[in-house]
N, C-alpha and C. Protein backbone atom coordinates (compact mmCIF):
# COMPACT_ATOMS: atom_id res chain seq x y z
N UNK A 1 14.57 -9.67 15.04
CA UNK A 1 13.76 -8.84 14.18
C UNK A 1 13.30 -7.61 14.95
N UNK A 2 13.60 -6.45 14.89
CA UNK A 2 13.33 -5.00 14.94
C UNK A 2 11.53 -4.61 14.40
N UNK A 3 10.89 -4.44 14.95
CA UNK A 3 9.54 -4.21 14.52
C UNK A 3 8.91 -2.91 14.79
N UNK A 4 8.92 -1.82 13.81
CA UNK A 4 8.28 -0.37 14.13
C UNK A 4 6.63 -0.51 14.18
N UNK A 5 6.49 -0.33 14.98
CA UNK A 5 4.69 -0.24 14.81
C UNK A 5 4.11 1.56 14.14
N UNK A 6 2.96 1.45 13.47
CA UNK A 6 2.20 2.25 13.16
C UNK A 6 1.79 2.79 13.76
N UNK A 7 1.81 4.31 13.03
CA UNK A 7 1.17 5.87 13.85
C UNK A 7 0.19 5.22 14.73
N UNK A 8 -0.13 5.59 16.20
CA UNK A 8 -1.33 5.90 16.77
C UNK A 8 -1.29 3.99 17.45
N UNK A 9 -0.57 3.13 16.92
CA UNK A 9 -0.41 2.06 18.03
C UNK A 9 1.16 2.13 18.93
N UNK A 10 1.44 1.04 19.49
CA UNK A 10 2.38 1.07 20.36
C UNK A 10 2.88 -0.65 20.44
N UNK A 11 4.35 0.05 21.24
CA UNK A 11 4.89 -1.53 20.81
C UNK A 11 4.25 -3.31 21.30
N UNK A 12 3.28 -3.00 21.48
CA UNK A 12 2.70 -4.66 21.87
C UNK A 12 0.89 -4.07 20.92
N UNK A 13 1.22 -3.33 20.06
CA UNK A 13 -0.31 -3.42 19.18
C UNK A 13 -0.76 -4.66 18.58
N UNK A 14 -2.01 -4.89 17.89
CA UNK A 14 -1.91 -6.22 17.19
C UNK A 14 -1.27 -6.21 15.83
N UNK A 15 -0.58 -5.13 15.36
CA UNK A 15 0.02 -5.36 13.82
C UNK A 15 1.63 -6.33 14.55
N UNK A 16 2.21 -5.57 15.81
CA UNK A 16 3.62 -6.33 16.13
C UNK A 16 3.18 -7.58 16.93
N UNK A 17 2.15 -8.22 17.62
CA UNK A 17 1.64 -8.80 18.02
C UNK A 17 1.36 -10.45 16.68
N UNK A 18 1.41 -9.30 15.80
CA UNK A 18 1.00 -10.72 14.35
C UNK A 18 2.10 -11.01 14.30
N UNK A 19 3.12 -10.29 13.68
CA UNK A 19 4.70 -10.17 13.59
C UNK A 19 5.14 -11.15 14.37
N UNK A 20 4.71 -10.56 15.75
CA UNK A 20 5.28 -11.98 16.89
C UNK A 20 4.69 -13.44 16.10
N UNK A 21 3.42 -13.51 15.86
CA UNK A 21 3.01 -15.00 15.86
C UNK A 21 3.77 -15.63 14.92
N UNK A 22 3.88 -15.05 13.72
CA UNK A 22 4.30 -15.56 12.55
C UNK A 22 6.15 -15.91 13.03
N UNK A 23 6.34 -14.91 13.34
CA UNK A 23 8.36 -14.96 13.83
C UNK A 23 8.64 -15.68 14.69
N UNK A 24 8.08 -15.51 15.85
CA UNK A 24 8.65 -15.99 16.56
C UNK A 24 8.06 -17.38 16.78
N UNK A 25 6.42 -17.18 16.75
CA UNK A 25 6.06 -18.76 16.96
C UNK A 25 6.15 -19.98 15.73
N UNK A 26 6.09 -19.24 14.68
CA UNK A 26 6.54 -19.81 13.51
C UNK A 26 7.75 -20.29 13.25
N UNK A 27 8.52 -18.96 13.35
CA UNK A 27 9.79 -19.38 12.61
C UNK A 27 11.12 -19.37 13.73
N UNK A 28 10.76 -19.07 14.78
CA UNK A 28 11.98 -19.31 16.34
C UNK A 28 12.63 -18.14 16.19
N UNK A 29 12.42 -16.88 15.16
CA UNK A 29 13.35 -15.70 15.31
C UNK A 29 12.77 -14.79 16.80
N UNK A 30 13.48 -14.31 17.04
CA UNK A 30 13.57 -13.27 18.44
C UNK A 30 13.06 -12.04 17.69
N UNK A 31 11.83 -11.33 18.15
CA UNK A 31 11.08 -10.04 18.40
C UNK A 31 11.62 -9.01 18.75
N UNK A 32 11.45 -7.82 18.43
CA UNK A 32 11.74 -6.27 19.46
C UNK A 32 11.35 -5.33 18.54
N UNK A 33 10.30 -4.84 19.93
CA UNK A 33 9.47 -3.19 19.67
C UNK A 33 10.06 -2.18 20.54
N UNK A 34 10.09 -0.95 20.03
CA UNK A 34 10.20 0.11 20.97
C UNK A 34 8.73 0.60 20.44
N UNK A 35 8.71 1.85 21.48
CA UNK A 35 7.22 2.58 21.39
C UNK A 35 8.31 3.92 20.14
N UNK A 36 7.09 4.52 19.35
CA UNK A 36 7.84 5.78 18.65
C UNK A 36 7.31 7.17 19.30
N UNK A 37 7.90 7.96 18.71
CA UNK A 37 8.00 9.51 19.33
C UNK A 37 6.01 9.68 19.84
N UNK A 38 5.33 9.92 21.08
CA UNK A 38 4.52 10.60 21.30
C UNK A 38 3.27 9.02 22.15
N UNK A 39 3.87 8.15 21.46
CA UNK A 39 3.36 6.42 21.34
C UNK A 39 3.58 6.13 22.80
N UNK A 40 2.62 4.85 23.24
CA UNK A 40 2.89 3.70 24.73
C UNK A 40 3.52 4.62 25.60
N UNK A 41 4.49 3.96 26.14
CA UNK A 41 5.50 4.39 26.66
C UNK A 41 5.90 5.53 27.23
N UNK A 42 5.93 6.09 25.85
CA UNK A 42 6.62 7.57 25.55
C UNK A 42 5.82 8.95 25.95
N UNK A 43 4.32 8.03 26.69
CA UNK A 43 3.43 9.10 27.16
C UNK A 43 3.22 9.26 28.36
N UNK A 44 3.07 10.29 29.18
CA UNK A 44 3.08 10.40 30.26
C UNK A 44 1.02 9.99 30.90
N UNK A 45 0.71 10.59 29.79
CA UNK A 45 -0.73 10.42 30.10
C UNK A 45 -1.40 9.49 28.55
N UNK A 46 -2.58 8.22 29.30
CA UNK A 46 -2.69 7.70 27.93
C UNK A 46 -3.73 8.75 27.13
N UNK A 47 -3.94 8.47 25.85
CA UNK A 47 -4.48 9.34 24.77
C UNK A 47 -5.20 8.31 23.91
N UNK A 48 -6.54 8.70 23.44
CA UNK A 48 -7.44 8.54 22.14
C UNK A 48 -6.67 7.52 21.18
N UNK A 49 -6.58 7.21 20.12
CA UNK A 49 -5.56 6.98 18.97
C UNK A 49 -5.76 7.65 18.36
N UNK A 50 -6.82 8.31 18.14
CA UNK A 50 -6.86 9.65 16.91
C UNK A 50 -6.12 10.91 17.56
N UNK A 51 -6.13 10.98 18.89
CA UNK A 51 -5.09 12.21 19.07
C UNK A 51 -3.67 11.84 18.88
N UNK A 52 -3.50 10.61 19.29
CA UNK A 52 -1.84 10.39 19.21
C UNK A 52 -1.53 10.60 17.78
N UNK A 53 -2.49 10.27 16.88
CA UNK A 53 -2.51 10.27 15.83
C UNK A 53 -1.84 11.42 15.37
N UNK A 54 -2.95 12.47 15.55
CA UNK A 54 -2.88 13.98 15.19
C UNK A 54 -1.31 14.49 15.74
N UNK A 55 -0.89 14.04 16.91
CA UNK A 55 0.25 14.40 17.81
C UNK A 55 1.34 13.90 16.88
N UNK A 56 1.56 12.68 16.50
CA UNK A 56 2.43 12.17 15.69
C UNK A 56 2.55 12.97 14.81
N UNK A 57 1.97 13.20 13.97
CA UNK A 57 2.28 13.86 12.53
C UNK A 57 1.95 15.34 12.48
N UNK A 58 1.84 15.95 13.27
CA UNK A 58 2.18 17.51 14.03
C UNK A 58 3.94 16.70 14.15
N UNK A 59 4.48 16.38 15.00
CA UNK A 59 5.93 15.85 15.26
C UNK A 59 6.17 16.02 14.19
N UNK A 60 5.89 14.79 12.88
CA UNK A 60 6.39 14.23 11.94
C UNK A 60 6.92 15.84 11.12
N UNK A 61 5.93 16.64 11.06
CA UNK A 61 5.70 17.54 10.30
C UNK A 61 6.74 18.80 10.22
N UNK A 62 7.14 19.07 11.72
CA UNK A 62 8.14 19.80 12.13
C UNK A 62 9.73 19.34 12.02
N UNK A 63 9.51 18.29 11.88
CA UNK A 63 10.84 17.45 11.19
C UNK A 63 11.90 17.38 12.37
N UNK A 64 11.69 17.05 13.97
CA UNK A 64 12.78 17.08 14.68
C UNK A 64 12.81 15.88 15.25
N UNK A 65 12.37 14.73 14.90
CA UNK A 65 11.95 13.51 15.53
C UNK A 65 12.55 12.27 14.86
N UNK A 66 13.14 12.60 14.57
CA UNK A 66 13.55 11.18 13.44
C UNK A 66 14.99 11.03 13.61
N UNK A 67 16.06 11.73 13.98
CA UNK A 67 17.33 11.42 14.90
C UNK A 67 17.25 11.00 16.35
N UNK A 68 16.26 11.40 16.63
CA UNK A 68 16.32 10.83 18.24
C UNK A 68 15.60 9.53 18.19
N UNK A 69 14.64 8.94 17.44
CA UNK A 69 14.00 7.96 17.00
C UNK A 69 15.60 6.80 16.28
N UNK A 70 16.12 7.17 15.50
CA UNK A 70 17.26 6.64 14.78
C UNK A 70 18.16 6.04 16.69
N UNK A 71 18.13 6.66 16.88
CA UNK A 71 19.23 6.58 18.18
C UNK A 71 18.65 5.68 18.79
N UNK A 72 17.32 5.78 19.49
CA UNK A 72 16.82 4.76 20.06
C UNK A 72 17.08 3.51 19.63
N UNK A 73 16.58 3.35 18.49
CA UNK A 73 16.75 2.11 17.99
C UNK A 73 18.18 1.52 17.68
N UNK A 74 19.08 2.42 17.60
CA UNK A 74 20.64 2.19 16.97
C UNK A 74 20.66 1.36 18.47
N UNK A 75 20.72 2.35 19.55
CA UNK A 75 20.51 1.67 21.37
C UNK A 75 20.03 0.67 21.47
N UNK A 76 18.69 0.48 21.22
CA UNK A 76 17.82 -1.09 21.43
C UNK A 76 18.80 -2.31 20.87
N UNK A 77 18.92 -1.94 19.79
CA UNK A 77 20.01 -2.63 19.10
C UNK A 77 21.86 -3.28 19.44
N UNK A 78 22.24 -2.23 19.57
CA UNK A 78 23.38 -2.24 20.48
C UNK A 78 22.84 -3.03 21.99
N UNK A 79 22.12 -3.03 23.00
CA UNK A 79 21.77 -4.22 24.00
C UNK A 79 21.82 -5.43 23.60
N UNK A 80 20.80 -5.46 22.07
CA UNK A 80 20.13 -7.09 22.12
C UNK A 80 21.42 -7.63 21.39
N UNK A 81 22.24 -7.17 20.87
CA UNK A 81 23.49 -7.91 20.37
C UNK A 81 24.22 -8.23 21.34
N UNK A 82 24.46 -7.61 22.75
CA UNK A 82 24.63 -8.18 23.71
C UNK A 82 24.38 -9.06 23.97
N UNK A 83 23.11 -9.84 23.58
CA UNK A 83 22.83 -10.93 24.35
C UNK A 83 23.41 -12.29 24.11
N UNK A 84 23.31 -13.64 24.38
CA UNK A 84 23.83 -14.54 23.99
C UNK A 84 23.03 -14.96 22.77
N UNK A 85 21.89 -15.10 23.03
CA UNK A 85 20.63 -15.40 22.28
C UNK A 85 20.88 -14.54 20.94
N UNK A 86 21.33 -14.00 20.70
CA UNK A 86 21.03 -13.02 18.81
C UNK A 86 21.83 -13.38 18.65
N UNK A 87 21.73 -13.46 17.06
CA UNK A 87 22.37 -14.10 16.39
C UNK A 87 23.09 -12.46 15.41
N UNK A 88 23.96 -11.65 15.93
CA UNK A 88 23.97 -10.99 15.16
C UNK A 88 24.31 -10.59 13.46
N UNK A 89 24.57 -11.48 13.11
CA UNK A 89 24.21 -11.90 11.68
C UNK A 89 23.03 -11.70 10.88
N UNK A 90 22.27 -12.05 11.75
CA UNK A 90 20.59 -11.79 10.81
C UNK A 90 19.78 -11.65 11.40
N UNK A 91 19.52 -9.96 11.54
CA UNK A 91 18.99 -9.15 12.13
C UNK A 91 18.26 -8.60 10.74
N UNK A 92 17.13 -8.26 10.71
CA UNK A 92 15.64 -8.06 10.24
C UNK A 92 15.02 -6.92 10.53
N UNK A 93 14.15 -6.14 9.61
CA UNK A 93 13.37 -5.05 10.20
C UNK A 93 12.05 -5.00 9.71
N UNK A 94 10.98 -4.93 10.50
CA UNK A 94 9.53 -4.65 9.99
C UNK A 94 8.97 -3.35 10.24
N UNK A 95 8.59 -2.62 9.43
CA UNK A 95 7.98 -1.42 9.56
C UNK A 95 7.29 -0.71 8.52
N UNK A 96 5.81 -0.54 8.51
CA UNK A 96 5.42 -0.07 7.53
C UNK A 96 4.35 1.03 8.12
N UNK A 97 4.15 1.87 7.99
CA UNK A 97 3.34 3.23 7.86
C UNK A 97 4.37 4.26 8.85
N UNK A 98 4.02 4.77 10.08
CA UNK A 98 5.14 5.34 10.66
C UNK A 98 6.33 4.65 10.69
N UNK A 99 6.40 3.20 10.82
CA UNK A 99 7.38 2.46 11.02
C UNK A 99 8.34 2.39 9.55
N UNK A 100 7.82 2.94 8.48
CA UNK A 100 8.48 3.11 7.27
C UNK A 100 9.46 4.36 7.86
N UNK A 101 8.70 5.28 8.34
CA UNK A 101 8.83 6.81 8.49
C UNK A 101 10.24 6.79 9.33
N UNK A 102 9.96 6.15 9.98
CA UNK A 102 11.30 6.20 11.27
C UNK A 102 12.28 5.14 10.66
N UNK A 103 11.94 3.95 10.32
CA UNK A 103 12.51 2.69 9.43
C UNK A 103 13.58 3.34 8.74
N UNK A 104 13.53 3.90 7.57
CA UNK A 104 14.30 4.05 6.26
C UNK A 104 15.55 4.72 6.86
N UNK A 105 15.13 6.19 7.43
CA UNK A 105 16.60 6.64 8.43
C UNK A 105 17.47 5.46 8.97
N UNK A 106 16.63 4.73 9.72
CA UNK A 106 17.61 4.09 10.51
C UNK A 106 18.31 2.79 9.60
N UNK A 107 17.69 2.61 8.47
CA UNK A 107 18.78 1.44 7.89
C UNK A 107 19.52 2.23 7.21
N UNK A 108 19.27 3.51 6.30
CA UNK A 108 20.19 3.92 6.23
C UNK A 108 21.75 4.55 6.95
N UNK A 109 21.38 4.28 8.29
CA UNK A 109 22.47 4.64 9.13
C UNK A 109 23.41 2.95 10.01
N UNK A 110 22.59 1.89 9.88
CA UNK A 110 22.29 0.72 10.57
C UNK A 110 22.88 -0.37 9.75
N UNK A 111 24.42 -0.62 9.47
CA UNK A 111 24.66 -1.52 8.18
C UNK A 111 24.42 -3.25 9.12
N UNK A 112 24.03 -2.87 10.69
CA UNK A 112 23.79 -4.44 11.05
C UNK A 112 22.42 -5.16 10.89
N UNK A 113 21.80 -4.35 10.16
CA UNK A 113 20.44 -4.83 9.66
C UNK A 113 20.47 -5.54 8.09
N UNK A 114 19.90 -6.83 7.97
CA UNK A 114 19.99 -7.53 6.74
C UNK A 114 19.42 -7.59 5.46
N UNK A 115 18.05 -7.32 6.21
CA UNK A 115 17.10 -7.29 5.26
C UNK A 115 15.46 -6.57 6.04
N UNK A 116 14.51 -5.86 4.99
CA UNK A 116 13.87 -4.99 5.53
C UNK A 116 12.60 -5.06 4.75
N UNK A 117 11.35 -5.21 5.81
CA UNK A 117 10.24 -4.83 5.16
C UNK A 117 9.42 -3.33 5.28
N UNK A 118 9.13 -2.60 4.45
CA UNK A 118 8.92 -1.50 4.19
C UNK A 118 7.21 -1.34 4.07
N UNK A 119 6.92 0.02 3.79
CA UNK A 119 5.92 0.10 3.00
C UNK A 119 5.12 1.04 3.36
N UNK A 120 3.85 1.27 2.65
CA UNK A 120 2.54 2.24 3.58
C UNK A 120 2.87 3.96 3.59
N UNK A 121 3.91 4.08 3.02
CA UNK A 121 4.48 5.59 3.22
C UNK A 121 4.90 6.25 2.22
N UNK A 122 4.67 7.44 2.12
CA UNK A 122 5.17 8.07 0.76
C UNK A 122 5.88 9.20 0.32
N UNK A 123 5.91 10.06 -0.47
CA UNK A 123 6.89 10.95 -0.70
C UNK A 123 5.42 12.35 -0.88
N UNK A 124 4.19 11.76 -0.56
CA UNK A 124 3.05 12.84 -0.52
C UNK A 124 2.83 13.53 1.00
N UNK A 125 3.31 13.06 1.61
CA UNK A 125 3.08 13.30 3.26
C UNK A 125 4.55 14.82 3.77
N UNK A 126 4.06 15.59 4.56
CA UNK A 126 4.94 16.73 4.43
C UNK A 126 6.13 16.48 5.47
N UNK A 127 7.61 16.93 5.07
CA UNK A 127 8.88 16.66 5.84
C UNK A 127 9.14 15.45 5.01
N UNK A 128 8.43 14.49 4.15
CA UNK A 128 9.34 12.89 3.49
C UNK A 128 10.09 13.37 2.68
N UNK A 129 10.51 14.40 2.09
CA UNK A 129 11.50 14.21 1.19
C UNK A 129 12.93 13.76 1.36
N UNK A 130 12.78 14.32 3.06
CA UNK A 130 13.76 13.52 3.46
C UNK A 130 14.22 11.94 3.38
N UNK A 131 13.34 11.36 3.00
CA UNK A 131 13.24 9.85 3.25
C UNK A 131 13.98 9.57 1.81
N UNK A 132 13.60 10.49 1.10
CA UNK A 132 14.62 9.74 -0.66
C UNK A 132 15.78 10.00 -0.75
N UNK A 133 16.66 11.04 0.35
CA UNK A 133 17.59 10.76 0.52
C UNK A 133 18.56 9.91 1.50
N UNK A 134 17.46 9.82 2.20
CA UNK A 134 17.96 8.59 3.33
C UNK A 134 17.82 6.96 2.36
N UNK A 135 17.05 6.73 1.80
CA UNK A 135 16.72 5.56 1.05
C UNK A 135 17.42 4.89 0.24
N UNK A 136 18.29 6.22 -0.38
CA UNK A 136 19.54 6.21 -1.21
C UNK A 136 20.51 5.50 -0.25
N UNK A 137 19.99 5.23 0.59
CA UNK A 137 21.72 4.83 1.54
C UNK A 137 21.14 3.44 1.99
N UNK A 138 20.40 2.98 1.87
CA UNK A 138 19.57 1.61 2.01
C UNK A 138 20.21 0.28 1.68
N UNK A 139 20.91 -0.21 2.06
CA UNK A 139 22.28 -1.33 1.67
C UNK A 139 21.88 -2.76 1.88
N UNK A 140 20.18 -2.70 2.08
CA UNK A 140 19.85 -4.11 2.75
C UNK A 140 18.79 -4.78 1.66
N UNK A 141 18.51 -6.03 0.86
CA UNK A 141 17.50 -5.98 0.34
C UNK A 141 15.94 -5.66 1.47
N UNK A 142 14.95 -5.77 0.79
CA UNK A 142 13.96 -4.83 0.62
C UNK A 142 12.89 -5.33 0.28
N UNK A 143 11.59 -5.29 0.78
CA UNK A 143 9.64 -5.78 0.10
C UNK A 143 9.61 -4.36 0.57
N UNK A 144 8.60 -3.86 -0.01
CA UNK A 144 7.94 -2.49 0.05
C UNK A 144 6.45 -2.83 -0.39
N UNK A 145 5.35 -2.71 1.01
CA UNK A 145 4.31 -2.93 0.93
C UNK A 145 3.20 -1.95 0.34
N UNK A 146 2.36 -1.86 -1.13
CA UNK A 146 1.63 -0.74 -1.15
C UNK A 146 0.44 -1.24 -1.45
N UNK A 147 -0.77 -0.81 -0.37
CA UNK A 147 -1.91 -0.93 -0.24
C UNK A 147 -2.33 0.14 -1.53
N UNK A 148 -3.30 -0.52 -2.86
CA UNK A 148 -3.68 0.15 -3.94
C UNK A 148 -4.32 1.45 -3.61
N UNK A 149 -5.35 1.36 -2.43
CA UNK A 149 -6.36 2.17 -2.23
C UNK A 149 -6.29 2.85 -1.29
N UNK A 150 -4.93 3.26 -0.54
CA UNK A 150 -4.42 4.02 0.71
C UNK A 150 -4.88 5.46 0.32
N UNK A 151 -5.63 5.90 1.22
CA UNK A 151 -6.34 6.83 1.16
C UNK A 151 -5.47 8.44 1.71
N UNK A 152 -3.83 7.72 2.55
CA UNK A 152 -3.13 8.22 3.48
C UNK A 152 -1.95 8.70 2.51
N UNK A 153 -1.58 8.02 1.60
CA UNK A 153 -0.37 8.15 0.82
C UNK A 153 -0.69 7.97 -0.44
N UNK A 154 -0.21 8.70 -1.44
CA UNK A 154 -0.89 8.50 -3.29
C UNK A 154 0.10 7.19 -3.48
N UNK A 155 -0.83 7.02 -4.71
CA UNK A 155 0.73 5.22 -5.02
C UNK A 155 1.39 6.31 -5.60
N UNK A 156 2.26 7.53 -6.60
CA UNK A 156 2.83 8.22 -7.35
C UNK A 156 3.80 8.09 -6.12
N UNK A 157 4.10 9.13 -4.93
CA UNK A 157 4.59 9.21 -3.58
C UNK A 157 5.12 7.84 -3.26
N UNK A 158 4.84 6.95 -2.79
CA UNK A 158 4.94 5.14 -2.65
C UNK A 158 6.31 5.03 -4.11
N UNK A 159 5.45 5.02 -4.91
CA UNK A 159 6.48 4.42 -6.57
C UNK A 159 7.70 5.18 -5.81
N UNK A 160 7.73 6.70 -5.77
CA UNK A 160 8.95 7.35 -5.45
C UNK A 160 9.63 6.97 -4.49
N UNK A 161 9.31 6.45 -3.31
CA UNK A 161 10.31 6.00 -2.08
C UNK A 161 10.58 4.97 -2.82
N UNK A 162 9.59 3.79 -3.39
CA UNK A 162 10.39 3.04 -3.43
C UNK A 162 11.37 2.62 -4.72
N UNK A 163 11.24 3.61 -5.36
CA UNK A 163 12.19 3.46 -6.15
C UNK A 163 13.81 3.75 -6.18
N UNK A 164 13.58 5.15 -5.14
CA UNK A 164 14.55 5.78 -4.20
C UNK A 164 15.38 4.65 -3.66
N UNK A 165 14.69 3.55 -3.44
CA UNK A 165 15.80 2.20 -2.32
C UNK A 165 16.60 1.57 -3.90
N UNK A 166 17.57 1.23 -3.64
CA UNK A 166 19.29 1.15 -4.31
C UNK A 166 19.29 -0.37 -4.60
N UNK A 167 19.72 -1.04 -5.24
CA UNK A 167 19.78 -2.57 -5.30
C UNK A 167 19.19 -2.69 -6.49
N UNK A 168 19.94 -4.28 -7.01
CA UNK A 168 18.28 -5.19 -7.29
C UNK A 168 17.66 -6.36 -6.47
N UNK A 169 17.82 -6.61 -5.41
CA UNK A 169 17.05 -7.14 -4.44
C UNK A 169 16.46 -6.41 -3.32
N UNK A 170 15.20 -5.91 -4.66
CA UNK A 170 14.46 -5.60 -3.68
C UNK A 170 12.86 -5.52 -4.39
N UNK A 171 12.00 -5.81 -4.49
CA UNK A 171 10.32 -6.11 -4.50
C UNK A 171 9.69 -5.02 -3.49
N UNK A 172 8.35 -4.89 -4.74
CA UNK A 172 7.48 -3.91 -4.17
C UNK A 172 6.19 -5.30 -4.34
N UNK A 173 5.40 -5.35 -3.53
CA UNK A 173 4.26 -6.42 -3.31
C UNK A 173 3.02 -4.78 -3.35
N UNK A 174 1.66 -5.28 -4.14
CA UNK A 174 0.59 -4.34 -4.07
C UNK A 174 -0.72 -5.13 -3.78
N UNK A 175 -1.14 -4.52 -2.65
CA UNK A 175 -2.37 -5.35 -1.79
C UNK A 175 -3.76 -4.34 -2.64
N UNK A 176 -4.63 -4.90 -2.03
CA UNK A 176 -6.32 -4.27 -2.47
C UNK A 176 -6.20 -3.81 -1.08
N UNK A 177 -6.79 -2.69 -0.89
CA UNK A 177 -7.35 -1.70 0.25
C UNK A 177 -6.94 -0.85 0.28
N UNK A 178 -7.09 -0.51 1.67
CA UNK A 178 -6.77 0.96 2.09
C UNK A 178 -5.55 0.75 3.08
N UNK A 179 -5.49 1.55 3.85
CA UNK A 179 -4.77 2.14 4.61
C UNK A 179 -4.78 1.14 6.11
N UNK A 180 -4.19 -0.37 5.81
CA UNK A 180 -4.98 -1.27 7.06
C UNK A 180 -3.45 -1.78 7.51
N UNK A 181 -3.39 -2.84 8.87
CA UNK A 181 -2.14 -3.31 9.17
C UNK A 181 -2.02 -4.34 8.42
N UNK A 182 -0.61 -5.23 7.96
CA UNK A 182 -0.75 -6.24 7.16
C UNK A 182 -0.87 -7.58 7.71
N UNK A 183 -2.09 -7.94 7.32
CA UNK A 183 -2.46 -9.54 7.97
C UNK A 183 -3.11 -10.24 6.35
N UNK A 184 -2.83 -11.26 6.86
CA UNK A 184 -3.25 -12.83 5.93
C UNK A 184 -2.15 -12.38 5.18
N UNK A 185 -2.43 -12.75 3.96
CA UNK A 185 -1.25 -12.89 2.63
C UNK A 185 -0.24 -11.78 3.02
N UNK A 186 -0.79 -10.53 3.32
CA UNK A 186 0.38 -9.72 3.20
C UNK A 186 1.53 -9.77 4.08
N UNK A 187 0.95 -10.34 5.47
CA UNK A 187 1.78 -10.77 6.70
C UNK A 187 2.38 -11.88 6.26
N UNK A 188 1.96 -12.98 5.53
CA UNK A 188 3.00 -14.17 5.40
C UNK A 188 3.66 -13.94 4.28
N UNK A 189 3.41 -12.79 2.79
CA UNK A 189 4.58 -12.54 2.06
C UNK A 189 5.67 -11.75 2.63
N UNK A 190 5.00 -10.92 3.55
CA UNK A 190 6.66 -10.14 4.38
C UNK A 190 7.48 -10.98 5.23
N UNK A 191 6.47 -12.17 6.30
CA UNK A 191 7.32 -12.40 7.18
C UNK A 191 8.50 -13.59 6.29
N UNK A 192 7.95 -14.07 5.47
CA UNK A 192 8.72 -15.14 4.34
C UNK A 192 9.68 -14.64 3.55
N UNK A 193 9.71 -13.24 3.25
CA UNK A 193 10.81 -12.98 2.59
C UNK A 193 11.27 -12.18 3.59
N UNK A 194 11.35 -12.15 4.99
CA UNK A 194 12.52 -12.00 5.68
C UNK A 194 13.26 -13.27 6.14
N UNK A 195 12.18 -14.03 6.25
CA UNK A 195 12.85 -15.31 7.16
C UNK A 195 14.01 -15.70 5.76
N UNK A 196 13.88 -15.60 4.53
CA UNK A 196 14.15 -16.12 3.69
C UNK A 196 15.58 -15.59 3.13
N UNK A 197 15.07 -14.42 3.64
CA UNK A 197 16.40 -13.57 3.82
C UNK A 197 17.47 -13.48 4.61
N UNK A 198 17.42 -13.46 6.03
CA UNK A 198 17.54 -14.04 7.06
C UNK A 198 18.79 -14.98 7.32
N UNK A 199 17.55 -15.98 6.15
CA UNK A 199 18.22 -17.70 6.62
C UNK A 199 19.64 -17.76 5.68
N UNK A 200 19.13 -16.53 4.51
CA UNK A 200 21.07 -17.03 3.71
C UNK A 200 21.99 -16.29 4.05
């Protein structure tokens, strides 16, 4: 399972950190984070979360970050199939708020990915229009998570990506709140309809 973490965390935050409990200690699937453009890693000096924040979507905004993001992960990917341990057959993706953002490119380019949880992101945020044409190329079923009361993305924007994704296996799930990481119900309806996915 491939796991994008959200603007302004990094790859061992507690949203991929839940991900882990439920996947791996739950269900025996194998984990993997990279950090995204400006995130962990990828910084030379650490930063606030509200600046990485601001830094991210300054990036996002200028629109040059999302092929070199695609690559990374195409890379991460290409290793762990190397290994003995993957099963490359059923390979999984979690990503919802930036992790939508960077997400959708890469399955649209990524036919070794099976199945994908989405969400948190929309077609209101500036540079996404790109994303409804990448979405169109989306070959994997699909949950698309939308928090009612996201203060970050309109649901109108949300309806549009996800309607943009191709199939009929694919579900949109709608939580109460705002703009939060997905834990309790919403973490065990995503991680269940991947495992579920996954497993056939």
């Amino acid at each position: 399972m491939l796991v994008g973490h959200g603007g302004s965390g990094h790859k061992r935050s507690s949203m991929v950190l839940n991900v882990v409990e439920k996947l791996v200690h739950e269900r025996g699937l194998a984990v993997a984070a990279i950090d995204g453009p400006v995130h962990g890693n990828r910084r030379s000096q650490p930063a606030e979360p509200s600046i990485i924040r601001d830094e991210f979507r300054s990036l996002w905004d200028q629109g040059g970050s999302v092929e070199p993001m695609v690559a990374d992960w195409k890379a991460a990917l290409d290793a762990l199939c190397r290994l003995e341990e993957i099963d490359r057959s059923a390979i999984g993706y979690f990503g919802v708020s930036m992790g939508t953002a960077y997400g959708i490119p890469l399955l649209a380019n990524e036919p070794r990915i099976r199945a994908a949880v989405l969400g948190m992101w929309g077609t209101s945020r500036a540079n996404s229009e790109r994303l409804i044409v990448d979405a169109k190329n989306v070959r994997c079923p699909s949950m698309f998570i939308m928090q009612w009361d996201d203060p970050l993305f309109t649901r109108d924007g949300q309806f549009q990506l996800f309607d943009s994704l191709p199939g009929d296996d694919k579900q949109m799930r709608v939580y109460p709140g705002g703009h939060v990481e997905p834990q309790g119900e919403t973490l065990t309806d995503a991680t269940e309809f991947l495992a579920r996915r996954l497993a056939a």
